[in-house]
C-alpha atoms as a PDB file:
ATOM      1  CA  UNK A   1       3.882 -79.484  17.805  1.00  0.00           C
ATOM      2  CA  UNK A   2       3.116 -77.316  14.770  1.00  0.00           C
ATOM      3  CA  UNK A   3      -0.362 -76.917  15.356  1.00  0.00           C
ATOM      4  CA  UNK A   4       0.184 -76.146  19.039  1.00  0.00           C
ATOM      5  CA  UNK A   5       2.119 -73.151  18.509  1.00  0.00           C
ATOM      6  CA  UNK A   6       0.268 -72.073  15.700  1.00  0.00           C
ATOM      7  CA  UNK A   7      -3.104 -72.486  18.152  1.00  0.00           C
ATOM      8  CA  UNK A   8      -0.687 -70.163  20.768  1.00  0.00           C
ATOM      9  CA  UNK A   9      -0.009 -67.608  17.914  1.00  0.00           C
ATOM     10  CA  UNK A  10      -3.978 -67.422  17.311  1.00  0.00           C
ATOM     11  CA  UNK A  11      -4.385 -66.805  20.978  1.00  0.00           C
ATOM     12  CA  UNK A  12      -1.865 -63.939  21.743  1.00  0.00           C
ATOM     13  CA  UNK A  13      -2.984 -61.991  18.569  1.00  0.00           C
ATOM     14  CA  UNK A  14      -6.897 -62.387  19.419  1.00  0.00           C
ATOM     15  CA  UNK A  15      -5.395 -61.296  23.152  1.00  0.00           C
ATOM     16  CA  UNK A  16      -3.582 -58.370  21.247  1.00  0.00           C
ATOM     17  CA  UNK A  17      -6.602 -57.223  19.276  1.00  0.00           C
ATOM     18  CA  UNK A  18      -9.319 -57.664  22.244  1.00  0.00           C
ATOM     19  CA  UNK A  19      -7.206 -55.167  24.505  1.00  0.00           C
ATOM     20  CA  UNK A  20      -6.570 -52.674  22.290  1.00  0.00           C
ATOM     21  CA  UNK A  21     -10.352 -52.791  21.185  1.00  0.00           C
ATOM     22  CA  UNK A  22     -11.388 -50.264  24.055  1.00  0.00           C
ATOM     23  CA  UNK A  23      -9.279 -48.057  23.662  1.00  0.00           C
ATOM     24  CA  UNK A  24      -9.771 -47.880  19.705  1.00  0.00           C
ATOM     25  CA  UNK A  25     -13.236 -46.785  20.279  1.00  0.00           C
ATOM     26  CA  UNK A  26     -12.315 -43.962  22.723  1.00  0.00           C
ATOM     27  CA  UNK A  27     -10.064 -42.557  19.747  1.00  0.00           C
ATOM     28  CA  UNK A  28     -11.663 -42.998  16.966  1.00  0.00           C
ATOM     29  CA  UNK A  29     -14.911 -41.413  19.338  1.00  0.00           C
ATOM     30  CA  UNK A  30     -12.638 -38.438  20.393  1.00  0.00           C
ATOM     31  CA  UNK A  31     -11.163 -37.889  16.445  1.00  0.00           C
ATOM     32  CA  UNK A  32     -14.122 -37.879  14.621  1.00  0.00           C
ATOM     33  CA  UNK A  33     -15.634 -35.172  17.406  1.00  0.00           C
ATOM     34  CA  UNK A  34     -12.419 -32.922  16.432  1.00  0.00           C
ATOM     35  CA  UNK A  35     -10.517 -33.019  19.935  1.00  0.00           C
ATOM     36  CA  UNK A  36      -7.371 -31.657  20.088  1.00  0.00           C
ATOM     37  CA  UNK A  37      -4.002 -33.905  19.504  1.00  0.00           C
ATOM     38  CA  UNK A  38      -2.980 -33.507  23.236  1.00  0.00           C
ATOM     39  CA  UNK A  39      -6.029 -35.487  24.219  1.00  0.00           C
ATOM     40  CA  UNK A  40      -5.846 -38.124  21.363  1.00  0.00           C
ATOM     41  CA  UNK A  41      -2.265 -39.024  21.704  1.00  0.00           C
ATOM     42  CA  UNK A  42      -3.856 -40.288  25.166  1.00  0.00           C
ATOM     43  CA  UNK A  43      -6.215 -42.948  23.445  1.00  0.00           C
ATOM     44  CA  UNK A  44      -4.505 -43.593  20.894  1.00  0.00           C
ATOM     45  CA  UNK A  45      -4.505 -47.311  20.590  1.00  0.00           C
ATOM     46  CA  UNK A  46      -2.494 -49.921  19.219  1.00  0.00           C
ATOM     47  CA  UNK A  47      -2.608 -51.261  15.515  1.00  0.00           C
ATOM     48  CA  UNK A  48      -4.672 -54.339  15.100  1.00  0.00           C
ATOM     49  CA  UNK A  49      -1.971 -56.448  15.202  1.00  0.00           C
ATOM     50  CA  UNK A  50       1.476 -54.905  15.561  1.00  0.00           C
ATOM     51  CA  UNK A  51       2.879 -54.288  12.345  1.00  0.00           C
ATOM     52  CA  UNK A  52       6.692 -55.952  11.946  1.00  0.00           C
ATOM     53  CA  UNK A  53       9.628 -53.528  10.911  1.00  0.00           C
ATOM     54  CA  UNK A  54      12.986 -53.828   9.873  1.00  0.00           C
ATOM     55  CA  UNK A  55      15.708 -51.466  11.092  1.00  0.00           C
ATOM     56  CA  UNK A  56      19.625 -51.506  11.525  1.00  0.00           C
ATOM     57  CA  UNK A  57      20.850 -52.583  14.063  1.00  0.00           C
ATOM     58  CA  UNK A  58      23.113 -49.574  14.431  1.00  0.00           C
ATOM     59  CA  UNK A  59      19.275 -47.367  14.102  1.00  0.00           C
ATOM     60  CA  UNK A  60      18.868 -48.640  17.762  1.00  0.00           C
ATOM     61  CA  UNK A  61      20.694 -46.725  20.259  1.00  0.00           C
ATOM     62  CA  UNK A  62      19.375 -46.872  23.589  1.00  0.00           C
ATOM     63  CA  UNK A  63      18.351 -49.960  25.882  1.00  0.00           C
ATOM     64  CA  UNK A  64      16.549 -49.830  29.295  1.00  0.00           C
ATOM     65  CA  UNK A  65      13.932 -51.337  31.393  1.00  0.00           C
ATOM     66  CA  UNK A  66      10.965 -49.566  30.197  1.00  0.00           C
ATOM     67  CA  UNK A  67       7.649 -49.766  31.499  1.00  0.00           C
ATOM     68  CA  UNK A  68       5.125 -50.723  28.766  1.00  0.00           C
ATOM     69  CA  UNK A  69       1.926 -48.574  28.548  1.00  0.00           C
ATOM     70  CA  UNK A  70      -1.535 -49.474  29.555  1.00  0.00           C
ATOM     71  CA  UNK A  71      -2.406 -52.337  27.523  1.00  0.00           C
ATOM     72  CA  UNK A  72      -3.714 -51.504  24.326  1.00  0.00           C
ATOM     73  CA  UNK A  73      -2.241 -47.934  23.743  1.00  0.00           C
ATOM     74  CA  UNK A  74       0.701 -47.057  22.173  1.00  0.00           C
ATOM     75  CA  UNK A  75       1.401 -43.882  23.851  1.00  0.00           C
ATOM     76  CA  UNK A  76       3.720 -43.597  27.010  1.00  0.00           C
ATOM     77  CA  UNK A  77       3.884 -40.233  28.731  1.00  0.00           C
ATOM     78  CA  UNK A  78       6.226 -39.097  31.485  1.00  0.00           C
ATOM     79  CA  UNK A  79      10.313 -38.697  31.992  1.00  0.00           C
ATOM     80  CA  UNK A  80      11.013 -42.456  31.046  1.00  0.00           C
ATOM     81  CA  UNK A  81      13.123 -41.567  28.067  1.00  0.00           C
ATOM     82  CA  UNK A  82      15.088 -38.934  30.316  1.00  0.00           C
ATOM     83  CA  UNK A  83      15.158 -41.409  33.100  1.00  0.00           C
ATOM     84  CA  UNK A  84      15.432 -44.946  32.804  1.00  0.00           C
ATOM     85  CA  UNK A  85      17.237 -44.928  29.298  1.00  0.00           C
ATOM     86  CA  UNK A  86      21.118 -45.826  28.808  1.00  0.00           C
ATOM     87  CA  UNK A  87      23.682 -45.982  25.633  1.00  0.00           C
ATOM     88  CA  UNK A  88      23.418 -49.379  24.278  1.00  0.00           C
ATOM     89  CA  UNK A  89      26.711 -50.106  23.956  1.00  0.00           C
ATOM     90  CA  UNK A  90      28.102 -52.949  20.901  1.00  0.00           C
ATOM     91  CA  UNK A  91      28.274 -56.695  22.427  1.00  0.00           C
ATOM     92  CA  UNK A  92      31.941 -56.190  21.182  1.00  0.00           C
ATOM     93  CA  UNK A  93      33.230 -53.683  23.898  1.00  0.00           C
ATOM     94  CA  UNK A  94      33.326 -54.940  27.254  1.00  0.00           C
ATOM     95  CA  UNK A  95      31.454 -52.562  29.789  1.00  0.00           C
ATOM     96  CA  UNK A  96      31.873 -52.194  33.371  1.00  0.00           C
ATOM     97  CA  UNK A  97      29.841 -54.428  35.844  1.00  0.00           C
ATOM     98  CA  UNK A  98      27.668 -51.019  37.348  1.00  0.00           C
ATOM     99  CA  UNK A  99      26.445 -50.615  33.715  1.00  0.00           C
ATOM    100  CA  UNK A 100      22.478 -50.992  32.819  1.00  0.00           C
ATOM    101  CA  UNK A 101      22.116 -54.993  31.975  1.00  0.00           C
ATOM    102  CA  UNK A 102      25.791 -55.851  32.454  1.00  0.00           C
ATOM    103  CA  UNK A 103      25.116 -59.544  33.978  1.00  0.00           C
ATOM    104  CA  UNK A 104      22.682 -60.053  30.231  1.00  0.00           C
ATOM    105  CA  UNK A 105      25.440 -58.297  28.231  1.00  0.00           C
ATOM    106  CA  UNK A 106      28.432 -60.283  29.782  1.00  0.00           C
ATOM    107  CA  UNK A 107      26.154 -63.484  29.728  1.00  0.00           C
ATOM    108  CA  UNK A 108      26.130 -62.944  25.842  1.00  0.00           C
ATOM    109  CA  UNK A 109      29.645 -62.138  25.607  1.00  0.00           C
ATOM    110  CA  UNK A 110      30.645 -65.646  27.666  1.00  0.00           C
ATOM    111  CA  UNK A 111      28.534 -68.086  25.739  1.00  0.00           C
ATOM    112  CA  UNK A 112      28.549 -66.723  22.319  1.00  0.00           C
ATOM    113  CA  UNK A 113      31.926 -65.164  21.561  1.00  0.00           C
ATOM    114  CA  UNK A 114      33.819 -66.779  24.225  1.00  0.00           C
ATOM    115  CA  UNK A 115      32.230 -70.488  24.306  1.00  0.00           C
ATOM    116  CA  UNK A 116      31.960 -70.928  27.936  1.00  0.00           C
ATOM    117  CA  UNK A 117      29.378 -72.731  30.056  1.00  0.00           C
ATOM    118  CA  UNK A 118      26.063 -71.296  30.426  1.00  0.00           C
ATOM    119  CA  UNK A 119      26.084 -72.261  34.173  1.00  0.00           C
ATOM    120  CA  UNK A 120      29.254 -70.086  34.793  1.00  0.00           C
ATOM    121  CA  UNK A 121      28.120 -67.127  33.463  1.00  0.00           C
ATOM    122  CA  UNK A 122      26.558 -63.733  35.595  1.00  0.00           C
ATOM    123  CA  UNK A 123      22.930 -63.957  34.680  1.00  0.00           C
ATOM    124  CA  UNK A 124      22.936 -67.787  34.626  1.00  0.00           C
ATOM    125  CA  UNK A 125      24.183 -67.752  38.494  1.00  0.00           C
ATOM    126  CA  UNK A 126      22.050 -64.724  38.976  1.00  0.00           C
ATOM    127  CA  UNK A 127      18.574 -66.516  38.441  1.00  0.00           C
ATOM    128  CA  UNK A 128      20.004 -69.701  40.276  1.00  0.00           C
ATOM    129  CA  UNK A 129      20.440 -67.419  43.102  1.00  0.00           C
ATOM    130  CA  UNK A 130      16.632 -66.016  43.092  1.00  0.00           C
ATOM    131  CA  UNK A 131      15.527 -69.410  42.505  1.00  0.00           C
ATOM    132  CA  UNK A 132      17.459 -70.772  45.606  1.00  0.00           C
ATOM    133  CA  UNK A 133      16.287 -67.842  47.933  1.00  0.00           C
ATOM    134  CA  UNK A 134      12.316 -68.635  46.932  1.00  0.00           C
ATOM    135  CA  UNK A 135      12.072 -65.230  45.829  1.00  0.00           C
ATOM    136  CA  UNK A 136       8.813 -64.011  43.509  1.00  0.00           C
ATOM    137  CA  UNK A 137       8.918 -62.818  40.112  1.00  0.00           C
ATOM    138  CA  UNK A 138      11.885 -65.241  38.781  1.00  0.00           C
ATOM    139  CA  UNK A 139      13.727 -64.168  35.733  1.00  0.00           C
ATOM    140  CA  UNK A 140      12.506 -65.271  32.176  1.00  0.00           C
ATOM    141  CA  UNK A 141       9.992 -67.235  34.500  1.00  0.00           C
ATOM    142  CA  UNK A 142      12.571 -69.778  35.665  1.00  0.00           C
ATOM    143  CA  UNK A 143      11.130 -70.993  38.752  1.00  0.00           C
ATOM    144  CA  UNK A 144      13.322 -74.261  39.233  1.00  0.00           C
ATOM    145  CA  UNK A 145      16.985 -75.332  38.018  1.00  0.00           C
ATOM    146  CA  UNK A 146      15.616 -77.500  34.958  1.00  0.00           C
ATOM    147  CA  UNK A 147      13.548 -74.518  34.141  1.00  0.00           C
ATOM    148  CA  UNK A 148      17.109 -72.346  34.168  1.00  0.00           C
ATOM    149  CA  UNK A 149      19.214 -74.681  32.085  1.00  0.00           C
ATOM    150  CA  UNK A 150      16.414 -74.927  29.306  1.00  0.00           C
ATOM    151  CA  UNK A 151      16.464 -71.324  29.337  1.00  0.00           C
ATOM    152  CA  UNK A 152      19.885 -70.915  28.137  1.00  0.00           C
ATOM    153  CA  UNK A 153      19.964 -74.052  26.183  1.00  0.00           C
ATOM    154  CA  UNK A 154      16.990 -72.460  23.916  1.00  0.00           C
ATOM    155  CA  UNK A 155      19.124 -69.785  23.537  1.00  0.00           C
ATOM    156  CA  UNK A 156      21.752 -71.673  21.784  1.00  0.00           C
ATOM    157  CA  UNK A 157      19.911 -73.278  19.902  1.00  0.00           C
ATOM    158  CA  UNK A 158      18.368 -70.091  18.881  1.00  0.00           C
ATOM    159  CA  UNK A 159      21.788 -68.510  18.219  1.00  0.00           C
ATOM    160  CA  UNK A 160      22.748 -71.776  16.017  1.00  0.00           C
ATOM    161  CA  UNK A 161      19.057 -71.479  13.924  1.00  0.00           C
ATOM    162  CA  UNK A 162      20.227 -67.465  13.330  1.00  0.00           C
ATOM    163  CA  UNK A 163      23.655 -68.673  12.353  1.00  0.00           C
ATOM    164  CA  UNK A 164      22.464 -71.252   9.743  1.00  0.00           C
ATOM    165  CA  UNK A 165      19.190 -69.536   8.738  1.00  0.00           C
ATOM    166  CA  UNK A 166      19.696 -65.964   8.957  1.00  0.00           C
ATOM    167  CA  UNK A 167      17.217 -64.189  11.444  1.00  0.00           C
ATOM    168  CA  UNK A 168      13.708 -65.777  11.383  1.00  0.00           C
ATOM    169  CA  UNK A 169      10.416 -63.661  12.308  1.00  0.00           C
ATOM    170  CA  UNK A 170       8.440 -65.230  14.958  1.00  0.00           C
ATOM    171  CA  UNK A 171       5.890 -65.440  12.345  1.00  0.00           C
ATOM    172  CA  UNK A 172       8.702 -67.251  10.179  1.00  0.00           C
ATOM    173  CA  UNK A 173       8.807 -69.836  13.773  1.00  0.00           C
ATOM    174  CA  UNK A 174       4.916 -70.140  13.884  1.00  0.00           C
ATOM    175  CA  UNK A 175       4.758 -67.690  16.951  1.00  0.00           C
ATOM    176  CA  UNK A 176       3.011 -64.284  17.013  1.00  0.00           C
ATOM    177  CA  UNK A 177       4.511 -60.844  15.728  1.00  0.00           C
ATOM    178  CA  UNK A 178       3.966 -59.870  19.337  1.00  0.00           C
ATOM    179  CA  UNK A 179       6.936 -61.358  20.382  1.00  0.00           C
ATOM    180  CA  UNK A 180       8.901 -59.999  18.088  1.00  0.00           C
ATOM    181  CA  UNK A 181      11.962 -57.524  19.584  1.00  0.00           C
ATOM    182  CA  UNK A 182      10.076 -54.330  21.404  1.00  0.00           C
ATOM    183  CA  UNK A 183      11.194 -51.407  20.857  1.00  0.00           C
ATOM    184  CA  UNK A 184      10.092 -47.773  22.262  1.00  0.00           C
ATOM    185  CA  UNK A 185      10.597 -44.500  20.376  1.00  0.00           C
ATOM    186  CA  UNK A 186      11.487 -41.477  22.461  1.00  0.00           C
ATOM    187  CA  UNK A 187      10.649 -38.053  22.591  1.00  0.00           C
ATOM    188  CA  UNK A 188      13.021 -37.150  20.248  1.00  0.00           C
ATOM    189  CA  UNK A 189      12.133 -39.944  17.763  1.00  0.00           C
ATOM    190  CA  UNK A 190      15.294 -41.916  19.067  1.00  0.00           C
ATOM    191  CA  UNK A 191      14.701 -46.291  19.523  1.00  0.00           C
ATOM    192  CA  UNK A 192      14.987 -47.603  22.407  1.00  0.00           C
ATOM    193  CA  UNK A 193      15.643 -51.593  23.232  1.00  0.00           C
ATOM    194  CA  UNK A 194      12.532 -52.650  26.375  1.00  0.00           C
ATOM    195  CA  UNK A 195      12.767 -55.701  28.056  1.00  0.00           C
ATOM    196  CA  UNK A 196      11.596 -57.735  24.290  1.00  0.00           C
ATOM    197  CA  UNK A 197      14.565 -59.048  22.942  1.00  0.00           C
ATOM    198  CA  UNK A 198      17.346 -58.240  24.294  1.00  0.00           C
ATOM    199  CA  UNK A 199      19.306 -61.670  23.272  1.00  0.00           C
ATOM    200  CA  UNK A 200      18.628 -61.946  20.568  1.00  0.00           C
ATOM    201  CA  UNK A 201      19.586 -58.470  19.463  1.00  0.00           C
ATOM    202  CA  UNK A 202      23.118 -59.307  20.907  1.00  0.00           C
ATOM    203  CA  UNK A 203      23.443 -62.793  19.166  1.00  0.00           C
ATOM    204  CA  UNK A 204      22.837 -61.123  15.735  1.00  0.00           C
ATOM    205  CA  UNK A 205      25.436 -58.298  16.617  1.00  0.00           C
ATOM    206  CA  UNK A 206      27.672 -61.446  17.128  1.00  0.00           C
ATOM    207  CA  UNK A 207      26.702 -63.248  13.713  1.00  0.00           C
ATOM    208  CA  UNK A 208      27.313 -60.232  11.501  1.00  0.00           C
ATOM    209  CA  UNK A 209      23.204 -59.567  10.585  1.00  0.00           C
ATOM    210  CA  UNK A 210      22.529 -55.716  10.062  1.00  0.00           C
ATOM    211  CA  UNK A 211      18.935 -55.932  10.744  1.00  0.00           C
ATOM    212  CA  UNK A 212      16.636 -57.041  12.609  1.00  0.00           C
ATOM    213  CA  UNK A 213      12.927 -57.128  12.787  1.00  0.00           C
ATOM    214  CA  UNK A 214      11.006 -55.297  15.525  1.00  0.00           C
ATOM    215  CA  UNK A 215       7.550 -54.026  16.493  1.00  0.00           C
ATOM    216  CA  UNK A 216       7.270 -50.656  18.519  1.00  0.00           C
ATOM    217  CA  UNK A 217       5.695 -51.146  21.977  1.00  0.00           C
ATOM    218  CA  UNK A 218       5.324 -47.347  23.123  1.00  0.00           C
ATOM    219  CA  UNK A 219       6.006 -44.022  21.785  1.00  0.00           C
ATOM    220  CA  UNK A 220       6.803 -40.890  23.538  1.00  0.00           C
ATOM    221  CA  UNK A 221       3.477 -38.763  22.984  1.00  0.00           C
ATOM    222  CA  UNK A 222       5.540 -35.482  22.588  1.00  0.00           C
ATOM    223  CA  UNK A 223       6.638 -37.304  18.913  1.00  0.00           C
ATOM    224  CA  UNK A 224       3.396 -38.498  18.208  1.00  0.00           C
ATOM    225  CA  UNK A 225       2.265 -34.753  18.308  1.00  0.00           C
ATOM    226  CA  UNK A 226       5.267 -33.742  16.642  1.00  0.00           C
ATOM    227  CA  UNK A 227       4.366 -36.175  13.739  1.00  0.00           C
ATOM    228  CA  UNK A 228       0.905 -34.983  13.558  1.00  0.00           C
ATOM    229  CA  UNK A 229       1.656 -31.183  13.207  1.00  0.00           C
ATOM    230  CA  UNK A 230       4.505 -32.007  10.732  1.00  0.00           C
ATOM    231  CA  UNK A 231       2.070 -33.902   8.056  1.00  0.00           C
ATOM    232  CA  UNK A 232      -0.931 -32.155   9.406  1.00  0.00           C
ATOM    233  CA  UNK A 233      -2.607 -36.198  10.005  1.00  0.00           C
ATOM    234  CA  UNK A 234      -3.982 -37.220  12.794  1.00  0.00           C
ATOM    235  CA  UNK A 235      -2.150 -38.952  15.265  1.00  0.00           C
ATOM    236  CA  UNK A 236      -1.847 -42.581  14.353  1.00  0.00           C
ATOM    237  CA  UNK A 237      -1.682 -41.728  10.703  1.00  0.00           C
ATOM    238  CA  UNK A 238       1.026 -39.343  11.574  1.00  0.00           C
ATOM    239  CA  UNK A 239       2.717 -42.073  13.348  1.00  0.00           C
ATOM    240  CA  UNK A 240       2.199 -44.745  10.460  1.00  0.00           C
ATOM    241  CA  UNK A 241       3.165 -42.478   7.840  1.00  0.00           C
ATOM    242  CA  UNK A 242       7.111 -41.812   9.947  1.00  0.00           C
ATOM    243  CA  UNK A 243       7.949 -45.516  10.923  1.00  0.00           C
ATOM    244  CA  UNK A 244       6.968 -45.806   7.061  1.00  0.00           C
ATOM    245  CA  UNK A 245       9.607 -43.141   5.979  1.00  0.00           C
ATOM    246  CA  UNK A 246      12.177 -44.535   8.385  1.00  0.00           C
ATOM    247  CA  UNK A 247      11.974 -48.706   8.530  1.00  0.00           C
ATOM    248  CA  UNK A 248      11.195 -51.189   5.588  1.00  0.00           C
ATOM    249  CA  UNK A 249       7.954 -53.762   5.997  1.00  0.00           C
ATOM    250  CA  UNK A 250      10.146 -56.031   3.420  1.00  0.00           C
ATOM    251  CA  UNK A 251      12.265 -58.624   4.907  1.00  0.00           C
ATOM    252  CA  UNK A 252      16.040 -57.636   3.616  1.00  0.00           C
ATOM    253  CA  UNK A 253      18.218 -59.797   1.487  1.00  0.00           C
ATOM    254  CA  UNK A 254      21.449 -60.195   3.881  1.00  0.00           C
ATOM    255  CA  UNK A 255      24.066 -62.074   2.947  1.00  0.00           C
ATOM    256  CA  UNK A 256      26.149 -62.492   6.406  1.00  0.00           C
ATOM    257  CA  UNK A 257      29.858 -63.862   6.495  1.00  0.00           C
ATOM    258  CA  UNK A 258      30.436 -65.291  10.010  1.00  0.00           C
ATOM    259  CA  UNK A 259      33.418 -65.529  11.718  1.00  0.00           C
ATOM    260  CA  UNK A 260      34.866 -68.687  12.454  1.00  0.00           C
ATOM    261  CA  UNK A 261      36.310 -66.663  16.040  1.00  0.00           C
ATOM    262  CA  UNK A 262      32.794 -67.830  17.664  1.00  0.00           C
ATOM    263  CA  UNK A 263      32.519 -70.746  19.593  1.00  0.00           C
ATOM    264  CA  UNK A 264      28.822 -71.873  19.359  1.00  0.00           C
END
């Protein structure tokens, strides 16, 4: 079992690198000719293999369903960070059912602070529903019942590793970094939560842990050029040299008390 996920891990990150690869040679091209940062910030590509931060939890303040960009760039243009991102509120407070990702946050709440089934709860009944109607696209890819409760029983068992071990990299669980929570940076250098993660981020709101690791899967380009005129770097050095300022590489010594209140 060891070797197959470590074979998997090999995979995505040679995926990872190979699509990023392109769009590496466009920049580097377009840099060393002198363009201007408006039309690097366009190319500029991913790292090699995405480089694992850790931030507070409390450093992450919105949540949304973002679109990623093109595969192999880092930079996301347009009104996405105006548009399509909310508050993330704390898995403590109990938000109303027309908020962003209400049936995920309630899910959480039921399960892992309250102890009740996984089958009762909103998203649970949620992807039964798609699955029962035959409709494409199912939810965390759970295209039949069995597929559903595995789902959520992974998840425990996830929440009970975090609450014995601490918080694990994927790395740490012989998996890639690119799984690792995703998280965009707006215009205004603010993180956002994607679609990467969002459980787990919860679950370790619930245990107590103050940070988490993360990789960033798009920045706003309007930062990116920020960054650059700041430090007078180019782009991606510009880029490096913030997340550098702001988030640690180092895996943090946490020692996390939790509450006997939780159920799981």
């Amino acid at each position: 079992m060891k070797e197959i996920f470590s074979n998997r891990r090999y995979l995505v990150d040679a995926k990872w690198w190979l699509k990023r690869l392109p769009h590496a040679v466009q920049y580097y091209a377009r840099l060393y000719l002198g363009r201007p940062v408006e039309e690097l910030v366009e190319y500029m590509p991913n790292p090699s293999l995405p480089t694992v931060y850790w931030g507070a939890i409390s450093q992450i303040t919105l949540h949304g369903s973002i679109y990623y960009p093109p595969e192999g760039r880092v930079c996301m243009g347009g009104e996405w960070d105006r548009t399509m991102t909310f508050d993330l509120p704390s898995i403590f407070i109990e938000i109303p059912k027309k908020a962003k990702k209400w049936d995920l946050h309630e899910t959480v709440r039921q399960i892992f602070i309250y102890g009740e089934d996984f089958r009762k709860t909103p998203q649970y009944l949620s992807i039964i529903d798609h699955i029962q109607q035959g409709l494409p696209n199912p939810p965390q890819g759970c295209d039949t019942v069995e597929k559903a409760d595995q789902y959520f029983l992974d998840l425990i068992k996830a929440y009970r590793s975090m609450k014995l071990n601490g918080y694990l990299t994927q790395n740490e669980l012989g998996k890639s970094s690119v799984e690792e929570i995703r998280l965009h940076v707006t215009r205004d250098g603010k993180l956002c939560l994607g679609t990467g993660g969002n459980h787990r981020i919860r679950m370790a709101e619930i245990l107590g842990i103050k940070n988490v690791p993360f990789i960033i899967k798009g920045v706003h380009p309007d930062w990116v050029i920020k960054l650059s005129r700041t430090y007078n770097l180019p782009p991606h050095r510009a880029f490096q040299r913030w997340l550098a300022s702001e988030f640690s590489t180092t895996k943090p010594n946490e020692i996390t008390l939790f509450s006997e209140n939780f159920r799981i």
